[in-house]
Protein backbone atom coordinates (compact mmCIF):
# COMPACT_ATOMS: atom_id res chain seq x y z
CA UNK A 1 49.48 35.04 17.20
CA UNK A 2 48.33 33.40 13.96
CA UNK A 3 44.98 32.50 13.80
CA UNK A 4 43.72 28.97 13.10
CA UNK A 5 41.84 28.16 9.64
CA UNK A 6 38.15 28.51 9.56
CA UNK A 7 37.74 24.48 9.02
CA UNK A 8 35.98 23.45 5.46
CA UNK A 9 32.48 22.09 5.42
CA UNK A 10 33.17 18.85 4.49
CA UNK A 11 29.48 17.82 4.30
CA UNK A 12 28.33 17.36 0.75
CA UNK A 13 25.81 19.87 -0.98
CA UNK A 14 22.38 18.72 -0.83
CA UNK A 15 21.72 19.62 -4.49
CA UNK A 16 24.28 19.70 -7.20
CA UNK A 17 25.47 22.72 -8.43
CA UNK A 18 24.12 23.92 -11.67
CA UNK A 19 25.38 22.00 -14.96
CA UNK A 20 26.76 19.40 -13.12
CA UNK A 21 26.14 16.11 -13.80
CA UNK A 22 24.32 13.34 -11.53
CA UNK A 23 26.59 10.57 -10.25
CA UNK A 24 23.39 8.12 -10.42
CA UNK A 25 22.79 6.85 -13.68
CA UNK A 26 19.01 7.64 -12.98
CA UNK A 27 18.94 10.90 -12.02
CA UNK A 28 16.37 12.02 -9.22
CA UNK A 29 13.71 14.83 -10.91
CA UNK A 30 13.34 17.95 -9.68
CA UNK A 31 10.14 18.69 -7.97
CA UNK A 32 7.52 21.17 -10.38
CA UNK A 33 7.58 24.81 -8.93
CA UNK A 34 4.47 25.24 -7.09
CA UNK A 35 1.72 27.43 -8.41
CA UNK A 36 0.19 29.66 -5.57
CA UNK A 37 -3.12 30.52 -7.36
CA UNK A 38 -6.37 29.23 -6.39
CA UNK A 39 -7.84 29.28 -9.82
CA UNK A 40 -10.05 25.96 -10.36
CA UNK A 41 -8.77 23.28 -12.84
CA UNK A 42 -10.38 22.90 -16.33
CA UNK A 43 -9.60 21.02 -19.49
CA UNK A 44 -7.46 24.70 -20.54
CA UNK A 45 -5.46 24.38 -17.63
CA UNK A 46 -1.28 23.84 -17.73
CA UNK A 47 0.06 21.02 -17.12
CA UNK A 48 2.33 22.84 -14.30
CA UNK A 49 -1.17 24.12 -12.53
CA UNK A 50 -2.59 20.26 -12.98
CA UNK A 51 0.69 18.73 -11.18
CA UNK A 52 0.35 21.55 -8.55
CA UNK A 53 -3.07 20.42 -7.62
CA UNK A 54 -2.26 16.30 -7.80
CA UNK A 55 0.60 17.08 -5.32
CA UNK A 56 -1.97 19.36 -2.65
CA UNK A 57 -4.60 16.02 -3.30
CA UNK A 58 -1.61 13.53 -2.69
CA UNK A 59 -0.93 15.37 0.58
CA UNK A 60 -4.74 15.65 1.88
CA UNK A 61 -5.01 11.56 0.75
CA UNK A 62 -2.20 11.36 3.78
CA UNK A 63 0.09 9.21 1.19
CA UNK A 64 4.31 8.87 2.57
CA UNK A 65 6.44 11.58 1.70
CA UNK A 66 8.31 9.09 -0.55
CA UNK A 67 5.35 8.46 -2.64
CA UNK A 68 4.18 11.75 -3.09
CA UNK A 69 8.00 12.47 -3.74
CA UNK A 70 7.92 9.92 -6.72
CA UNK A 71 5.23 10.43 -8.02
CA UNK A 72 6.05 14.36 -8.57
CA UNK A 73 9.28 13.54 -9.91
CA UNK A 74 7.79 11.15 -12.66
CA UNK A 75 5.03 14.21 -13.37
CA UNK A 76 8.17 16.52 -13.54
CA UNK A 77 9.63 14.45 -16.12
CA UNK A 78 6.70 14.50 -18.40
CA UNK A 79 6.19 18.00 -17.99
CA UNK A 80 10.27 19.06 -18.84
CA UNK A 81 9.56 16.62 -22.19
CA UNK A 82 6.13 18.03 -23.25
CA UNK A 83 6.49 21.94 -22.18
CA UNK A 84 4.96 23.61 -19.00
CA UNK A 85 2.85 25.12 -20.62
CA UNK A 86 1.02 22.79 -22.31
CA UNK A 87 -2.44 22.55 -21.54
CA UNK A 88 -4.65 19.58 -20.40
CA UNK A 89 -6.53 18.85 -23.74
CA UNK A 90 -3.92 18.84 -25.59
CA UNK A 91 -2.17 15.69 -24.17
CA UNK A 92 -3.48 12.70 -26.05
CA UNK A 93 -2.45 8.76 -25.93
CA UNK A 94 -0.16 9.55 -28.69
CA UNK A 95 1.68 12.42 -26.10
CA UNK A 96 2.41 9.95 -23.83
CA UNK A 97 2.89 6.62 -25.80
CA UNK A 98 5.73 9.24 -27.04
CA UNK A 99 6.63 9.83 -24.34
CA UNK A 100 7.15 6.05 -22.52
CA UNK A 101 9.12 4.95 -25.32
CA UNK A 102 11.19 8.43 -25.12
CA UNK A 103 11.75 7.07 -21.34
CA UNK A 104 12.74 3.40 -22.72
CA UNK A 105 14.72 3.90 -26.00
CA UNK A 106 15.73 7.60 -26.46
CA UNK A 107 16.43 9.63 -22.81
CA UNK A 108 20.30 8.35 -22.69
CA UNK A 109 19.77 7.43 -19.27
CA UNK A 110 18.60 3.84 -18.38
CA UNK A 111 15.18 3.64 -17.19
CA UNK A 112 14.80 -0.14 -15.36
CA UNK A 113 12.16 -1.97 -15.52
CA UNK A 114 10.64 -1.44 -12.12
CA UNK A 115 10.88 2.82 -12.86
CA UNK A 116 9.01 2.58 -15.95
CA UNK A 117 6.59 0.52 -14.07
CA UNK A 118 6.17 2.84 -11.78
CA UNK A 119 6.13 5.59 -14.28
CA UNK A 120 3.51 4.37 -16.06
CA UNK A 121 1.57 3.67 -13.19
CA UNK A 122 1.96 7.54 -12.30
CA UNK A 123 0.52 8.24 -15.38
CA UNK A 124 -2.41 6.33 -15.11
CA UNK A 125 -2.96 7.60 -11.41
CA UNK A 126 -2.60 11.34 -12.43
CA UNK A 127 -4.69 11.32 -15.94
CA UNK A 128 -7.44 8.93 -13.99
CA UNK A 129 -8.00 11.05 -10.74
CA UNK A 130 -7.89 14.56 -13.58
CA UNK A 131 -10.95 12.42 -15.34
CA UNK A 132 -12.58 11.53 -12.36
CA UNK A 133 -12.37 15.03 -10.92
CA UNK A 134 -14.35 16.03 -14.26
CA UNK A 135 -11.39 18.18 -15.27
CA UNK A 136 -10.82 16.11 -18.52
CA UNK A 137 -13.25 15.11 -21.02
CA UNK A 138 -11.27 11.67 -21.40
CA UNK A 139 -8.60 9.92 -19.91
CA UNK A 140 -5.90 9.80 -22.20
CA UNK A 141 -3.52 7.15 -19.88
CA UNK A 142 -6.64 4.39 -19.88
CA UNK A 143 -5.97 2.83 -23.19
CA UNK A 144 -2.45 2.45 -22.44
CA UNK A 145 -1.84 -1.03 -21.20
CA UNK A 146 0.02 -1.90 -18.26
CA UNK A 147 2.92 -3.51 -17.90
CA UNK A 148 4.16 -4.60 -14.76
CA UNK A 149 7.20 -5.99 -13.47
CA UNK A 150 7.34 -9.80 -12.50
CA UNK A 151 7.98 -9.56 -8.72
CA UNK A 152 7.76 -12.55 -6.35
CA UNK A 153 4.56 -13.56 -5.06
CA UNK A 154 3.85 -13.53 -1.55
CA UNK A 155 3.59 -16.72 0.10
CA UNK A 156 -0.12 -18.05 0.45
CA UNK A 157 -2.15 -20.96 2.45
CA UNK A 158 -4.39 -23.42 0.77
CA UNK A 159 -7.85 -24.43 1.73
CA UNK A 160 -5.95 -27.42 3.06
CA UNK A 161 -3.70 -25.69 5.22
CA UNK A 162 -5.89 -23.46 6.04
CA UNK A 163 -7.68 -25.85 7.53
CA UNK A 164 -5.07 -28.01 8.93
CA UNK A 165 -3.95 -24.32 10.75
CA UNK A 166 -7.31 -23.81 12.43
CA UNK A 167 -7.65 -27.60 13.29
CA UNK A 168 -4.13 -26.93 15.09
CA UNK A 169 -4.97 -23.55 16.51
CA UNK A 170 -8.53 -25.22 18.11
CA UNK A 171 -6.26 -28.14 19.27
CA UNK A 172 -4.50 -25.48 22.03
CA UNK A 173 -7.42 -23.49 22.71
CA UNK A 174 -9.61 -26.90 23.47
CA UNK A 175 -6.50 -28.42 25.35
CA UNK A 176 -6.47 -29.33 29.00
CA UNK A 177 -3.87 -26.20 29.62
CA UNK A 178 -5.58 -24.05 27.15
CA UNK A 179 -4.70 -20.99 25.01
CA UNK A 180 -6.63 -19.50 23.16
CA UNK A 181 -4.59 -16.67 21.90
CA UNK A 182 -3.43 -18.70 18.78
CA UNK A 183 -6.93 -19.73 17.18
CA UNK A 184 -8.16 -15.84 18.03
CA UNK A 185 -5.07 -14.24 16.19
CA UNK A 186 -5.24 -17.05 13.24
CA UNK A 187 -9.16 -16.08 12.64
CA UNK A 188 -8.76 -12.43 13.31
CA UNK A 189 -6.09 -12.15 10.56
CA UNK A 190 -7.51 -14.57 8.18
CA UNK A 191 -11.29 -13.11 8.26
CA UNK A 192 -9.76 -9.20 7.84
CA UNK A 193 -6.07 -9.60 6.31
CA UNK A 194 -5.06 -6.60 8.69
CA UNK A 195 -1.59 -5.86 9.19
CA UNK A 196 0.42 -6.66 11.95
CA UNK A 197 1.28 -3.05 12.81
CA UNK A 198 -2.63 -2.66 12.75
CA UNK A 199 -3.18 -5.91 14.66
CA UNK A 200 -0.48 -4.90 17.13
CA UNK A 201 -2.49 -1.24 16.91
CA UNK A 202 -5.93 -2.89 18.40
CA UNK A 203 -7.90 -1.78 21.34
CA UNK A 204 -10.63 -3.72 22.80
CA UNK A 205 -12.57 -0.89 22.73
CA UNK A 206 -12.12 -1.43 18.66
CA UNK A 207 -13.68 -4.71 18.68
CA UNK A 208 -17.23 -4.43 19.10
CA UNK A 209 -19.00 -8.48 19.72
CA UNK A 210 -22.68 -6.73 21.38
CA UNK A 211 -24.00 -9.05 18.60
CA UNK A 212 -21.93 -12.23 18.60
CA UNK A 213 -23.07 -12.83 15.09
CA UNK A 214 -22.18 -9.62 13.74
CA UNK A 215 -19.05 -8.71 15.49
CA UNK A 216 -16.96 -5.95 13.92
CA UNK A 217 -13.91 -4.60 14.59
CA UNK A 218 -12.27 -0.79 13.97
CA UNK A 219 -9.20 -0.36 12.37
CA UNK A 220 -8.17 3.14 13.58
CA UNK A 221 -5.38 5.66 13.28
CA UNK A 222 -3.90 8.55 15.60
CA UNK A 223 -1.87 9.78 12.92
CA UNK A 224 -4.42 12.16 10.97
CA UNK A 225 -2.50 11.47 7.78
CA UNK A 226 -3.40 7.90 7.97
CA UNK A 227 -7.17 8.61 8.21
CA UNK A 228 -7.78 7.04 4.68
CA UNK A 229 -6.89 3.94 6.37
CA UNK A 230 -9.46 3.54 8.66
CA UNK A 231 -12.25 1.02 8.42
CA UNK A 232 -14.89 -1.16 10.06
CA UNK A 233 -14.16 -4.65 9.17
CA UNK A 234 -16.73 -8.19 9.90
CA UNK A 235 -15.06 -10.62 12.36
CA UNK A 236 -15.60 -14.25 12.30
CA UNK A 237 -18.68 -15.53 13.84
CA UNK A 238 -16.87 -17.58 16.52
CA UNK A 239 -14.52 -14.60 17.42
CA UNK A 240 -16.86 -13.43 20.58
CA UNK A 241 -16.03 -16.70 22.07
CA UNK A 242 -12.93 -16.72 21.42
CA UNK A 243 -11.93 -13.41 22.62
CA UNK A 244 -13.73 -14.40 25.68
CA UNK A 245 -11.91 -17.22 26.52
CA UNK A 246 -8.61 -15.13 25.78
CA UNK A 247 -9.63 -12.28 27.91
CA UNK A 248 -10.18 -14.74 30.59
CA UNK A 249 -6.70 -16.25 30.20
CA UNK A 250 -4.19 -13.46 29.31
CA UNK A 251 -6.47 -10.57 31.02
CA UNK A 252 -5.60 -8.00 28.70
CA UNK A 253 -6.50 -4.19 30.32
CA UNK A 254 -6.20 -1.79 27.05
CA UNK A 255 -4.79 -3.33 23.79
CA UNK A 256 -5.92 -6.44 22.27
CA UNK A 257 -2.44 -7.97 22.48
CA UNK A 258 -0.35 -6.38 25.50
CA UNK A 259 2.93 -8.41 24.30
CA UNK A 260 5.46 -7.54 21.42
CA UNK A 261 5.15 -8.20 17.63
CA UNK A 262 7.53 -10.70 18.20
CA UNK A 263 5.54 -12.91 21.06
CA UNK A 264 3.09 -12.94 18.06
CA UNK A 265 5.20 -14.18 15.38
CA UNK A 266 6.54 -16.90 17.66
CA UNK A 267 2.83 -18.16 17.76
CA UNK A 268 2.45 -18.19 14.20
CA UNK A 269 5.90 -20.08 13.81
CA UNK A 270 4.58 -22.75 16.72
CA UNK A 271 1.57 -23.26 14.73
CA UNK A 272 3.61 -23.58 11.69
CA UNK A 273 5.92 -25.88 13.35
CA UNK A 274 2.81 -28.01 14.58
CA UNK A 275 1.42 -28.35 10.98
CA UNK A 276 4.40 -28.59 9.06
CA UNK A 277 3.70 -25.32 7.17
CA UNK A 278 7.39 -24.10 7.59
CA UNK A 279 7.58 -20.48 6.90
CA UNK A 280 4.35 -20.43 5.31
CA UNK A 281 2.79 -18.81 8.20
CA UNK A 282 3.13 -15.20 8.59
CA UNK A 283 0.82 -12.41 8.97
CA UNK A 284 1.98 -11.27 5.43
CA UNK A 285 0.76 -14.53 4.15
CA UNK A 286 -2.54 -14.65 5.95
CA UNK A 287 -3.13 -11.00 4.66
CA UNK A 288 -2.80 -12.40 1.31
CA UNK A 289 -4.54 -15.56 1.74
CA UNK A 290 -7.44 -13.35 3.19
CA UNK A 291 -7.46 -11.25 0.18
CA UNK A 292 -7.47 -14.17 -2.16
CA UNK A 293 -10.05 -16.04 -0.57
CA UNK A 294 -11.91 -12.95 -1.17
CA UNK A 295 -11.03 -12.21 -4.38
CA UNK A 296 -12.32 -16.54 -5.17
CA UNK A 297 -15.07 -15.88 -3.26
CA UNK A 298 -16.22 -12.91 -5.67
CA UNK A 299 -16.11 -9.55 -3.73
CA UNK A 300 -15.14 -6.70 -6.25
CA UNK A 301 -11.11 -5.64 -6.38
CA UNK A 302 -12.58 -2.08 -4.56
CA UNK A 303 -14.08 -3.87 -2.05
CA UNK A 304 -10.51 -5.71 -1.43
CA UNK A 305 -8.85 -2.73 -1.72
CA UNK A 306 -10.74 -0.77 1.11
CA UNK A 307 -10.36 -3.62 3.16
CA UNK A 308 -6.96 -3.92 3.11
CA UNK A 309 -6.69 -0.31 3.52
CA UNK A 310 -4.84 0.39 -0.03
CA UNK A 311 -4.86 3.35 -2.04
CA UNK A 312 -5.43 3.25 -5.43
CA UNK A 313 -2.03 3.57 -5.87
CA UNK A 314 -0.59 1.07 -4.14
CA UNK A 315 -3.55 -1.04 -5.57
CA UNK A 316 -1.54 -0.76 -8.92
CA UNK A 317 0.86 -3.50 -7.70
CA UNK A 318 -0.86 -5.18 -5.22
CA UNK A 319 -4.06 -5.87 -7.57
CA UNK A 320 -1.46 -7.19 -10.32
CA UNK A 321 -0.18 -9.79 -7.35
CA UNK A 322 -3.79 -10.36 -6.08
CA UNK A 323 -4.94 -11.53 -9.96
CA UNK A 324 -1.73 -13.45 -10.17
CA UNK A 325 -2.36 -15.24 -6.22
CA UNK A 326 -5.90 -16.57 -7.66
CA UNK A 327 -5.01 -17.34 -11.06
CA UNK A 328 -2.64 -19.89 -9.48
CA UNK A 329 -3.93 -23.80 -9.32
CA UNK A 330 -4.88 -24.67 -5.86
């Protein structure tokens, strides 16, 4: 009896074998090998030990596998180029201005715009949070300036619209049949620029209107690597009414909005419809209309940040688009 052929494993390697060549023209990094010790940071310390400990803070800040991925790879980069065992003061501007344009001009492997971008911004992330921990007696990534990659801005409403929105949203909630679930969604988003996961996220117990002036509401997270996230944000002063009327109409028993995304999105687009607005109505662009309203009406980029729930290094791209939202004639 012959016996059959074991059958191949046809599935392809995760990793290459070694000396072989990427098939990307951008090749992925390698992650740094982990250092095990427990030995505090200081200005003497490798620039292996340093990437070790910005990966453990990435993970405790709760930030996506991807960017914590990324970032590590870019790190890995600069440490194969400099030497591993180069030590924390003796990186300067000049090391990585050498660096960047080793990246641009003389790797042999295109580095697009958006990578170097990011790069850079990985940089300034790692050599900034290194100075702020008091590890470093400078910041050798500040002086470097930025340079980010046009990207399209997101769409944003004009005092105008804005107006000519809420003057269509009060229309339906004032009507003979009313609803008020369109002017309460258009005023929650505009007065905290949450997202709509977050806004589809809400419990009433999150909303707290004891004081109808000072109503607040909770932006919370189950997932404890999200915690960063979480804030306490000022509601409109009209929202206690209006989330009265609403509760009175649609009855909700344990979410804010018992209905899909979707249901939500179709209100936005009736609105838009109703005003003429088009497509200009979306949660994205009442996030960002939030944030620039806030940004005109002089609250610090931080403050923006926090309250759009941003890290600091997402803020890298988003505060480039914020500056660029504003600086744009109304």
């Amino acid at each position: 009896m012959v016996k059959p052929k074991p059958m191949r494993n046809e599935q392809l390697p995760l990793f290459p074998p070694p000396g072989a060549k990427p098939k990307s023209r951008e090749p992925e990094a390698e992650q740094p090998p982990r250092i095990t010790a427990n030995a505090p940071l200081s200005a003497g310390s490798s620039l292996t030990a340093a990437i070790s400990a910005f990966h453990d803070h990435m993970l405790r800040q709760g930030l996506s596998h991807h960017t914590v991925q990324a970032f590590g790879g870019d790190l890995n980069i600069l440490r194969k180029h400099v030497g591993s065992n180069i030590t924390l003061d003796e990186i300067s501007i000049e090391t990585l201005n050498q660096f960047l344009n080793w990246l641009r001009y003389e790797r042999g492997v295109p580095c697009k715009p958006k990578s170097f971008q990011r790069r850079l911004t990985t940089l300034k992330v790692f050599f900034a949070w290194l100075y702020q921990s008091k590890i470093i007696a400078q910041d050798p990534a500040a002086p470097i300036a930025h340079q980010p990659v046009t990207s399209p801005l997101p769409e944003i409403l004009y005092p105008d619209q804005v107006a000519k929105l809420l003057d269509a949203a009060r229309q339906l909630r004032d009507a003979a049949k009313s609803d008020a679930r369109p002017y309460l969604l258009v005023t929650l988003l505009l007065a905290t620029g949450i997202k709509k996961n977050e806004t589809m996220s809400l419990r009433l117990n999150d909303i707290d209107v004891s004081d109808p002036k000072l109503g607040v509401v909770y932006i919370r997270y189950d997932d404890a690597r999200k915690r960063h996230k979480e804030r306490k944000l000022k509601l409109p002063a009209d929202f206690a009414d209006s989330l009265a009327r609403y509760r009175q109409q649609h009855q909700p028993r344990d979410h804010l909005f018992e209905c899909t995304a979707r249901n939500l999105e179709y209100v936005l687009a009736d609105l838009a419809k109703m005003t003429g607005l088009d497509d200009t109505v979306s949660f994205e662009s009442l996030r960002w209309t939030c944030a620039v309203q806030d940004y005109q009406n002089g609250l610090s980029e931080d403050h923006i940040r926090q309250k759009l729930g941003l890290s600091t290094i997402t803020w890298e791209e988003a505060g480039d688009k914020l500056r660029r939202l504003a600086a744009k004639p109304l």
